[in-house]
N, C-alpha and C. Protein backbone atom coordinates (compact mmCIF):
# COMPACT_ATOMS: atom_id res chain seq x y z
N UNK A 1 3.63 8.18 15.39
CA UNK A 1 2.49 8.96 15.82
C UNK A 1 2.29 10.12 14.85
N UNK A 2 0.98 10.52 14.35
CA UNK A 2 0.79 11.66 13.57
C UNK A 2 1.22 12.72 14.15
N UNK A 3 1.16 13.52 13.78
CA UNK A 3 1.20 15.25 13.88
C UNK A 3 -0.35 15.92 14.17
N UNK A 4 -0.75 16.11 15.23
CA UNK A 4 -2.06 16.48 14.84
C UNK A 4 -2.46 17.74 14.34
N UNK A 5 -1.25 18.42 14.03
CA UNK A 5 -1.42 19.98 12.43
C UNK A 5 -1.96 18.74 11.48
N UNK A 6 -1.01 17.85 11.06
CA UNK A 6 -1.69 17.14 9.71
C UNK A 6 -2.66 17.17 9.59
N UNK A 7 -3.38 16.32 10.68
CA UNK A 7 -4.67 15.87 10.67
C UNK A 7 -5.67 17.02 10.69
N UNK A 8 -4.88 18.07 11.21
CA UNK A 8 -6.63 19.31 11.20
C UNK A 8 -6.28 19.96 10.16
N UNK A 9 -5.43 19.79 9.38
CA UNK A 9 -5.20 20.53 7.87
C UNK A 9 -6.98 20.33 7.25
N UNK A 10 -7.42 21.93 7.04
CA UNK A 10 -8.65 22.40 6.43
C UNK A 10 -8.44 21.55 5.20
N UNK A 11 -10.07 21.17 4.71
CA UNK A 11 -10.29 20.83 3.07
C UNK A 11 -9.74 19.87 2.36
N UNK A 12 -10.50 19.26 1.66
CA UNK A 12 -9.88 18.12 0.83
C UNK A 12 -8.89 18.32 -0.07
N UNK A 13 -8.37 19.56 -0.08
CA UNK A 13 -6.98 19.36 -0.93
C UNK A 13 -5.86 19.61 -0.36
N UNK A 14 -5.03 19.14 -0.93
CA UNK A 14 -3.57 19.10 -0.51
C UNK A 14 -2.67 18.91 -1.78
N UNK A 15 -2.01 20.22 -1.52
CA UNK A 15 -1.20 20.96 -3.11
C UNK A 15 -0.72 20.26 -3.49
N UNK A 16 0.36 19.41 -3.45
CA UNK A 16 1.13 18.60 -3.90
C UNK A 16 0.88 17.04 -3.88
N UNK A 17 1.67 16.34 -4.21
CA UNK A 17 1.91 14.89 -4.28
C UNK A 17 2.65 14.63 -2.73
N UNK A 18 3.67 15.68 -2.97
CA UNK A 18 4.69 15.27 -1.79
C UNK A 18 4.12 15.53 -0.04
N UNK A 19 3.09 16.15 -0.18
CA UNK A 19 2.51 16.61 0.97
C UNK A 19 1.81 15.65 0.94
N UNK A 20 0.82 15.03 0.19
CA UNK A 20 -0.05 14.00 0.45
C UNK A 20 0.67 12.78 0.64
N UNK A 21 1.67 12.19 -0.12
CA UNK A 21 2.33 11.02 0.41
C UNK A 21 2.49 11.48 1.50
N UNK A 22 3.23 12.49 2.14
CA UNK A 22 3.68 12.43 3.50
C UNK A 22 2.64 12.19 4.53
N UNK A 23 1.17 12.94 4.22
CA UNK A 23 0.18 12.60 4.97
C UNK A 23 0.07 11.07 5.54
N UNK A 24 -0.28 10.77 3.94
CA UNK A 24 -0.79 9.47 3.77
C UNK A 24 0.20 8.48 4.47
N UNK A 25 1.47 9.11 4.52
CA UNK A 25 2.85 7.74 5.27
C UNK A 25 2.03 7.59 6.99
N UNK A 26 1.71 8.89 7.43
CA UNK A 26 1.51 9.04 8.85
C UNK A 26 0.04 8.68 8.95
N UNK A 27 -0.70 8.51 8.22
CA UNK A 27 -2.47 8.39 8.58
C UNK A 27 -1.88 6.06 8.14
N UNK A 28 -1.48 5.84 7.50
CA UNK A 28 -0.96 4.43 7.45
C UNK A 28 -0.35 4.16 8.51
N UNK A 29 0.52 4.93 9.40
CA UNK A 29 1.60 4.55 10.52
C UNK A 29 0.61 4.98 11.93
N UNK A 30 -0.79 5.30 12.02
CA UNK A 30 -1.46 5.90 13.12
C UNK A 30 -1.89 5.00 13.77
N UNK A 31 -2.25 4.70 14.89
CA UNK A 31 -2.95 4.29 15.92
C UNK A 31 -3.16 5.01 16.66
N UNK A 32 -4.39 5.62 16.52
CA UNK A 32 -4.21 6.84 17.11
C UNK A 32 -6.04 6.76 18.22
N UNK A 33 -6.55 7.11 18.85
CA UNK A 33 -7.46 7.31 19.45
C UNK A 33 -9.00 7.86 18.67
N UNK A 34 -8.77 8.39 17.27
CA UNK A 34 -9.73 8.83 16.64
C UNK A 34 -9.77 7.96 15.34
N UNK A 35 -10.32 7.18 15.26
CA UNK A 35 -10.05 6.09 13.96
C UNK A 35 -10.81 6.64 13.13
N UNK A 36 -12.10 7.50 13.65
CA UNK A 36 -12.90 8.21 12.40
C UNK A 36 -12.24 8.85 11.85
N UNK A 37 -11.52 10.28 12.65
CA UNK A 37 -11.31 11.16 12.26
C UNK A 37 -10.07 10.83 10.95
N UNK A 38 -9.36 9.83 11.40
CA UNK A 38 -8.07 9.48 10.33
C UNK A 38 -8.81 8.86 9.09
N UNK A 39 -10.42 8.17 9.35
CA UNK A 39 -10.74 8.39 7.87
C UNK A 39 -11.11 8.68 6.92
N UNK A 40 -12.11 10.03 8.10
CA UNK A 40 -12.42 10.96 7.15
C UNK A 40 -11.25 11.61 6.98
N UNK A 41 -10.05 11.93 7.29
CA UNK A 41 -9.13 12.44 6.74
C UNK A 41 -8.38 12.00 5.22
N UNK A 42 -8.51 10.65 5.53
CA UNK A 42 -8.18 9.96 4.57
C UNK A 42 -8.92 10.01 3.22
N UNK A 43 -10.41 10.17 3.24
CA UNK A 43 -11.46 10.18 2.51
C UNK A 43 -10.99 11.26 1.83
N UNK A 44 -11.00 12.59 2.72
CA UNK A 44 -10.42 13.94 1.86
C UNK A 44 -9.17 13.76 1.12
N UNK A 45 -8.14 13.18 1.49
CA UNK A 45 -7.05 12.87 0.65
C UNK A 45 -7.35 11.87 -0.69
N UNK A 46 -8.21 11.34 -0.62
CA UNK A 46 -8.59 10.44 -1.53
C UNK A 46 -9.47 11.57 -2.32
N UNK A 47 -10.31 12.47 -1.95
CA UNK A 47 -10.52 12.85 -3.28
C UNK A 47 -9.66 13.86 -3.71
N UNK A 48 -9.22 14.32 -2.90
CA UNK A 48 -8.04 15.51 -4.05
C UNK A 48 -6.99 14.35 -4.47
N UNK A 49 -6.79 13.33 -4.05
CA UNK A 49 -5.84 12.62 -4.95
C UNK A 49 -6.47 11.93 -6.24
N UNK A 50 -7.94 12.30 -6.26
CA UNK A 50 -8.60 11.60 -7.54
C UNK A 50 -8.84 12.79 -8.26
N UNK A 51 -8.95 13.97 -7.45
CA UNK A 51 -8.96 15.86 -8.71
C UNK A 51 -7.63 15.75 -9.25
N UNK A 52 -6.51 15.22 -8.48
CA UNK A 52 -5.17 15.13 -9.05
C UNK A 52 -5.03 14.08 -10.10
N UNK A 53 -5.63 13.57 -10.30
CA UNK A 53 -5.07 12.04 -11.29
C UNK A 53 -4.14 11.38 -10.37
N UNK A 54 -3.79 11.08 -9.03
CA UNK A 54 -3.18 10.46 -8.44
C UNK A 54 -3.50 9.06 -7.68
N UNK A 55 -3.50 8.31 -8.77
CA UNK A 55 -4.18 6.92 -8.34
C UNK A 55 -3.61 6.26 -7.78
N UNK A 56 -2.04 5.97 -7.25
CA UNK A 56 -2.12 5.49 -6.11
C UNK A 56 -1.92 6.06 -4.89
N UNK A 57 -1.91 7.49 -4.59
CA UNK A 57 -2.55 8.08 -3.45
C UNK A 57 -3.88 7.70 -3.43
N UNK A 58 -4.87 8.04 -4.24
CA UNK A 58 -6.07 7.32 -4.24
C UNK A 58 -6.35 5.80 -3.68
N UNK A 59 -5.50 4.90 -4.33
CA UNK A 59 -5.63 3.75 -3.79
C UNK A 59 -4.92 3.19 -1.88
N UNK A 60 -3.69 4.34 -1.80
CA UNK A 60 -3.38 4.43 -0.65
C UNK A 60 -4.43 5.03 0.17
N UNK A 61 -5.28 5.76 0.67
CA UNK A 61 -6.10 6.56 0.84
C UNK A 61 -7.19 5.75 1.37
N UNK A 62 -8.03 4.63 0.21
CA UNK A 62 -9.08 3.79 0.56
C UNK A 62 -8.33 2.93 1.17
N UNK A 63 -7.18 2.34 1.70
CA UNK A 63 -7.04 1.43 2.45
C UNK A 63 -7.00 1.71 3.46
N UNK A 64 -6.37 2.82 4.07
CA UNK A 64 -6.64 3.49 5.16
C UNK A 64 -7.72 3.87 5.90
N UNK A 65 -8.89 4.24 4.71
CA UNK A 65 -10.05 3.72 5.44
C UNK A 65 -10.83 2.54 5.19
N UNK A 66 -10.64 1.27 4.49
CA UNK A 66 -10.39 0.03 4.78
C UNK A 66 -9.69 -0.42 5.93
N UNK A 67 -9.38 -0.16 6.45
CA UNK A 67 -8.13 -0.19 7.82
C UNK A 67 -9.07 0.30 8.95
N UNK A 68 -9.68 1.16 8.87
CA UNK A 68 -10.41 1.48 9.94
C UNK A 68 -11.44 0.93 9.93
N UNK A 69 -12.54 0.99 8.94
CA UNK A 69 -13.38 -0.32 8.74
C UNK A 69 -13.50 -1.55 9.20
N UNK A 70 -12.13 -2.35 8.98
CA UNK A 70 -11.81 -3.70 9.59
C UNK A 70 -11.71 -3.24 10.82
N UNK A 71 -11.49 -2.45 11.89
CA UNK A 71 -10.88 -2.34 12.98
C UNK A 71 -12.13 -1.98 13.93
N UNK A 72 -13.37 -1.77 13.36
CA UNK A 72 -14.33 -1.11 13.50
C UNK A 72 -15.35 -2.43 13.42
N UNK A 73 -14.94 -3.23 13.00
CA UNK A 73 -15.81 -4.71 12.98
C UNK A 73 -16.42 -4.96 11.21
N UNK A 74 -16.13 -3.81 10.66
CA UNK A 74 -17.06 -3.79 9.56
C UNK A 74 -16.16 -4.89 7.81
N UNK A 75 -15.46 -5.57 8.62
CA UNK A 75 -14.81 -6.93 7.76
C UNK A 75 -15.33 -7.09 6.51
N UNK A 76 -16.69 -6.84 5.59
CA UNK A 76 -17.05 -7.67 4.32
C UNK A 76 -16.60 -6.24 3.27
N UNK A 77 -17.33 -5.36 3.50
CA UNK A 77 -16.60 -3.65 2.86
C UNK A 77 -15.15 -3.45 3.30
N UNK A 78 -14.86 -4.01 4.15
CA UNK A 78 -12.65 -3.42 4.51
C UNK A 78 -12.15 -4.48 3.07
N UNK A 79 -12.91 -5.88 3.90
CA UNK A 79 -11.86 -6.67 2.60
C UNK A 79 -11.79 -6.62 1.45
N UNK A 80 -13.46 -5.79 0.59
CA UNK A 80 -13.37 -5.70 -0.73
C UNK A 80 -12.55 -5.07 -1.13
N UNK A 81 -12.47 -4.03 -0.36
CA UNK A 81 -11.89 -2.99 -0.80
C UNK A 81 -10.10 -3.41 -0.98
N UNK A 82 -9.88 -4.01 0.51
CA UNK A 82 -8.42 -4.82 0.17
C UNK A 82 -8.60 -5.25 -0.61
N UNK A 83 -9.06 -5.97 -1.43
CA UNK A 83 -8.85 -6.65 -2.58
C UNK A 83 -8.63 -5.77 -3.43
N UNK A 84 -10.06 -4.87 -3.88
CA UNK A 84 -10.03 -4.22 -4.96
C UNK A 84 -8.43 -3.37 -5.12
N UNK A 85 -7.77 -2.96 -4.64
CA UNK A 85 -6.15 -2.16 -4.20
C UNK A 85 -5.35 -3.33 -4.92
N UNK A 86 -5.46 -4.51 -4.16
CA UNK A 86 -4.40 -5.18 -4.59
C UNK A 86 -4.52 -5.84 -6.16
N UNK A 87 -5.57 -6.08 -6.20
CA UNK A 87 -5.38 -6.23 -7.52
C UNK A 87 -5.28 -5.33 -8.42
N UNK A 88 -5.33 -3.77 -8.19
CA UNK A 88 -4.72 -2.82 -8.74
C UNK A 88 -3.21 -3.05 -8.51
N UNK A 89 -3.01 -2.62 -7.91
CA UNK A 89 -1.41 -2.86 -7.39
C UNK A 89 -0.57 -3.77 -7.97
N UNK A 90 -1.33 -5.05 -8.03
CA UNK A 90 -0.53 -6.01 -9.24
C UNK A 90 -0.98 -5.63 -10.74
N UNK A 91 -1.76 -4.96 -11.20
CA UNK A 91 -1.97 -4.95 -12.69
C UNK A 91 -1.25 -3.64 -12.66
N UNK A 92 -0.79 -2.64 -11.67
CA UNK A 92 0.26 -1.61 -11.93
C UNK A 92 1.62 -1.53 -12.06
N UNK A 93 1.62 -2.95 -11.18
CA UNK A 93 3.37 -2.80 -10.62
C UNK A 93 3.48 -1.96 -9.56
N UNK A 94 2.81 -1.60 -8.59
CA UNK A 94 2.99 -1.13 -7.35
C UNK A 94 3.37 -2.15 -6.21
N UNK A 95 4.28 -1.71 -5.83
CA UNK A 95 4.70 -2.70 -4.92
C UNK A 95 4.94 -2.37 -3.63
N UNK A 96 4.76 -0.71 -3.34
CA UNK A 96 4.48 -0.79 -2.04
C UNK A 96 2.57 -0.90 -1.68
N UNK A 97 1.87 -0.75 -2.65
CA UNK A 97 0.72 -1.01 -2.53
C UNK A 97 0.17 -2.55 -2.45
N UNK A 98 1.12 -3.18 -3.30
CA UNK A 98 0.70 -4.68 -2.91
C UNK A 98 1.20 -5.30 -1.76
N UNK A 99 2.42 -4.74 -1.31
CA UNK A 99 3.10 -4.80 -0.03
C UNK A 99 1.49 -4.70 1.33
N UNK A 100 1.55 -3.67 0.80
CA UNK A 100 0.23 -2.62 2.02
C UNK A 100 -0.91 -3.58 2.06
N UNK A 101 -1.62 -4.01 0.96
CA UNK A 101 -2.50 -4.79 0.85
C UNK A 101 -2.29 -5.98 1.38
N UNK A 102 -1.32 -6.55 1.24
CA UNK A 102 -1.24 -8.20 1.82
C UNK A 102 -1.11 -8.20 3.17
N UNK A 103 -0.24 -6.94 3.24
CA UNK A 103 -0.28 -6.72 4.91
C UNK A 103 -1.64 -6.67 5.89
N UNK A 104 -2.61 -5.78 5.34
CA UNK A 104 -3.89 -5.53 5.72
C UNK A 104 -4.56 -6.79 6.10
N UNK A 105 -4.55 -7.46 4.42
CA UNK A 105 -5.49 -8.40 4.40
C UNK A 105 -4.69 -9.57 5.33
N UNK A 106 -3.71 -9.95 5.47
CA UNK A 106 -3.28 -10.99 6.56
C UNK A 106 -3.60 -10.92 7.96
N UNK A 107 -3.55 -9.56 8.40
CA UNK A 107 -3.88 -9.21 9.94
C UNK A 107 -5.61 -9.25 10.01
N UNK A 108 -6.23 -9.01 8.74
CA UNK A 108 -7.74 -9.23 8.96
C UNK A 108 -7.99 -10.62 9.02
N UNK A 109 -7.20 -11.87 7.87
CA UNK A 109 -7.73 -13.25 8.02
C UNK A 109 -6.97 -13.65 9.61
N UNK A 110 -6.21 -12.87 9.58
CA UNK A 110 -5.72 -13.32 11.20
C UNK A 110 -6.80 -13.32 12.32
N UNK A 111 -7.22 -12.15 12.35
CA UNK A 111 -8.39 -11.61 13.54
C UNK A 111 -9.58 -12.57 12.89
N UNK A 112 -9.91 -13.24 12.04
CA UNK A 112 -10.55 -13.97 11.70
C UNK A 112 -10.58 -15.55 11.97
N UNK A 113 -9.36 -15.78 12.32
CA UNK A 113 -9.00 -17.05 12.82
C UNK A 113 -7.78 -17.81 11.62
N UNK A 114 -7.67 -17.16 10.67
CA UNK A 114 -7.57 -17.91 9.21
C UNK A 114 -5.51 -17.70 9.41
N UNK A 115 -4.98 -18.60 10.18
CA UNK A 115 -3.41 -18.50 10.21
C UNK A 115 -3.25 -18.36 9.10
N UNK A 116 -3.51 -19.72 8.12
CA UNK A 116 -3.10 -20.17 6.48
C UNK A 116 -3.05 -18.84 6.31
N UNK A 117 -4.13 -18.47 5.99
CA UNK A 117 -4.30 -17.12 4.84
C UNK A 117 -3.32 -15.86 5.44
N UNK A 118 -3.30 -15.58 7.08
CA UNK A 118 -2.19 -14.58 7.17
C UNK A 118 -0.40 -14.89 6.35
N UNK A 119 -0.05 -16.58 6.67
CA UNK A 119 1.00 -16.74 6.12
C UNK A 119 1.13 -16.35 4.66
N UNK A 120 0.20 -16.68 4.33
CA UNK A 120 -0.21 -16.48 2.72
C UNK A 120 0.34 -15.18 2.36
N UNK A 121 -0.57 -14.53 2.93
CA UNK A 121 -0.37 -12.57 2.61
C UNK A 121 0.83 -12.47 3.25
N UNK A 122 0.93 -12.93 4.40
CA UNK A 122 2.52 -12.09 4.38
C UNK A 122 4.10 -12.10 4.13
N UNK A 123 3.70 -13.55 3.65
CA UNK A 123 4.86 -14.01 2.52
C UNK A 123 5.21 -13.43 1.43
N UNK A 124 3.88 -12.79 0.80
CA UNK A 124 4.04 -12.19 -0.60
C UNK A 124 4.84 -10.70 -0.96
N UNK A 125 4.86 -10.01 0.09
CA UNK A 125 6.11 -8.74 -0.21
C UNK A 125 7.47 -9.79 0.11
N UNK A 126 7.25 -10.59 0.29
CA UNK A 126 9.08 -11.55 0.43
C UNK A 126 9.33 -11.98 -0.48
N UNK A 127 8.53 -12.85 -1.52
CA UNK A 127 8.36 -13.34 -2.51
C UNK A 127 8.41 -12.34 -3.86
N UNK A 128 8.26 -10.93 -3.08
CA UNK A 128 8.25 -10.01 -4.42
C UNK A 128 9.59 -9.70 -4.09
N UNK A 129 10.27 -9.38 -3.37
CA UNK A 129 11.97 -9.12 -2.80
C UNK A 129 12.59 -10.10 -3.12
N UNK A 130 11.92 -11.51 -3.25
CA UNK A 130 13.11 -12.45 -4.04
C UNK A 130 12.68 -12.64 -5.63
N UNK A 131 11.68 -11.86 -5.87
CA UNK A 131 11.80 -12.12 -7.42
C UNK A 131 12.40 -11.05 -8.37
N UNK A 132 12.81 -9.56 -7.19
CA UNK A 132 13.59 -8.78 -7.74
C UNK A 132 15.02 -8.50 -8.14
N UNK A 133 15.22 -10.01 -6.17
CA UNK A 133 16.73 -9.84 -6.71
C UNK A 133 17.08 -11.08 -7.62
N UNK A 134 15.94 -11.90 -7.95
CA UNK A 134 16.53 -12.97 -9.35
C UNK A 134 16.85 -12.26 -10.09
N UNK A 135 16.01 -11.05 -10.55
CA UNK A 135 15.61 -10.45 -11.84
C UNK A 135 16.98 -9.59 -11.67
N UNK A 136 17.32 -9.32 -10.95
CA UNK A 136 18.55 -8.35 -10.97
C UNK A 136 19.75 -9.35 -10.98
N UNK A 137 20.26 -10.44 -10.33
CA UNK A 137 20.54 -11.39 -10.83
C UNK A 137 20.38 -11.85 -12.49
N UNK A 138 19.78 -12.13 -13.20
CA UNK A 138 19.55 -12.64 -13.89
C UNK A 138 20.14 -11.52 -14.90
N UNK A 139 20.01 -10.30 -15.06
CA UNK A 139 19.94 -9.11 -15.56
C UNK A 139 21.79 -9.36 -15.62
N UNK A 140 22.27 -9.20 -14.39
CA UNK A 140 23.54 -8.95 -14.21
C UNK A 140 24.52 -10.23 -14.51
N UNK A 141 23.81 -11.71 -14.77
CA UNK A 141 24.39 -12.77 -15.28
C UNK A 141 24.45 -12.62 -16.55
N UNK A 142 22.95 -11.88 -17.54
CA UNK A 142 22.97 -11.56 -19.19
C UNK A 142 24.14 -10.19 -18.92
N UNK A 143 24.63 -9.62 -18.23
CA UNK A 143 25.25 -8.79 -19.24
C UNK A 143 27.10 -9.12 -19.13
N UNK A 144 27.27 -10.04 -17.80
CA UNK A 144 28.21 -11.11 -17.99
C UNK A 144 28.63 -11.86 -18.87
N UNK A 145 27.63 -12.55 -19.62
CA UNK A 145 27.87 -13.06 -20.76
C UNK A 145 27.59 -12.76 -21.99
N UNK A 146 27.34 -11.21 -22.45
CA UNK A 146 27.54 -10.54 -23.22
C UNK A 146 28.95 -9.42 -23.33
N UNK A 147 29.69 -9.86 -22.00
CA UNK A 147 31.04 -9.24 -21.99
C UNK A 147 31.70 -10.30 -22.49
N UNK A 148 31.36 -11.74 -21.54
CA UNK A 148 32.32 -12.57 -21.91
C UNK A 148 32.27 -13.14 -23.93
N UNK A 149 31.20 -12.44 -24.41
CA UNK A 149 30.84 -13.04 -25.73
C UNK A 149 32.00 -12.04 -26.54
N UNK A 150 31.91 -10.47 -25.99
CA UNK A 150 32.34 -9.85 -26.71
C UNK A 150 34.19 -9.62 -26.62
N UNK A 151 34.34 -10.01 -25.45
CA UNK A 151 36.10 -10.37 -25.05
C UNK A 151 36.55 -11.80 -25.63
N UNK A 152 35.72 -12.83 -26.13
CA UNK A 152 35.95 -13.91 -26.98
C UNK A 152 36.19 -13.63 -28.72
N UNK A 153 35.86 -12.31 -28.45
CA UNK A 153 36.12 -12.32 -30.49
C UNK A 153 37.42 -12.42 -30.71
């Protein structure tokens, strides 16, 4: 549940990074009774996170109100916008943003009727958790056999 100090925090800025992630963790974790108000809140965080150069607060920010959008009936503007995130998110390497996104967009093809497509999306933060621990795997097998190369001389 938010804090509702957060939420009546005056003005679109917010000093830091660390204050706005924190916002932004609790306006993502809300269900709250005012779905506007969390996105015009969100809206304001989105632009001081764009006066900041902080693009993925920025991109956290529009999903949140993508999130309310979908929830609001308004499905063809929520999903672009899911999209538009996630395919940021993959050309960044963000991975709690592509996490966030698949999440979104699965519970929308859900409410849509579309099972396939929820399995789809919400397989894919699993699929990114097993391609990290190959990679860490894989990482930790090359430097195995660059011990075992160098204890063979």
């Amino acid at each position: 549940m938010v804090d509702s100090t957060v939420l009546a925090a005056p003005g679109p800025s917010c000093p830091d990074a660390d204050a706005r992630g924190a916002e932004l963790d609790q306006l993502e974790d809300w269900i709250g009774l005012d779905p506007q108000g969390r996105a015009a809140r969100a809206a304001e965080l989105e632009l001081a996170a764009t006066h900041a150069g902080d693009l993925p607060a920025q991109m956290r920010a529009r999903l949140i109100q993508a999130d309310v959008a979908e929830r609001g009936g308004d499905l063809k503007a929520a999903v672009a916008v899911m999209w538009q995130v996630n395919e940021w998110a993959h050309t960044h390497g963000h991975r709690y943003l592509i996490a966030r996104s698949h999440l979104l967009l699965g519970r929308t093809y859900r409410n849509m009727g579309d099972v396939a497509a929820l399995l789809e999306h919400a397989s894919q933060p699993t699929l990114l958790a097993l391609a990290d621990t190959q990679l860490y795997e894989a990482k930790r097998a090359g430097r195995n056999l660059v011990r075992l190369a160098v204890a063979g001389r």
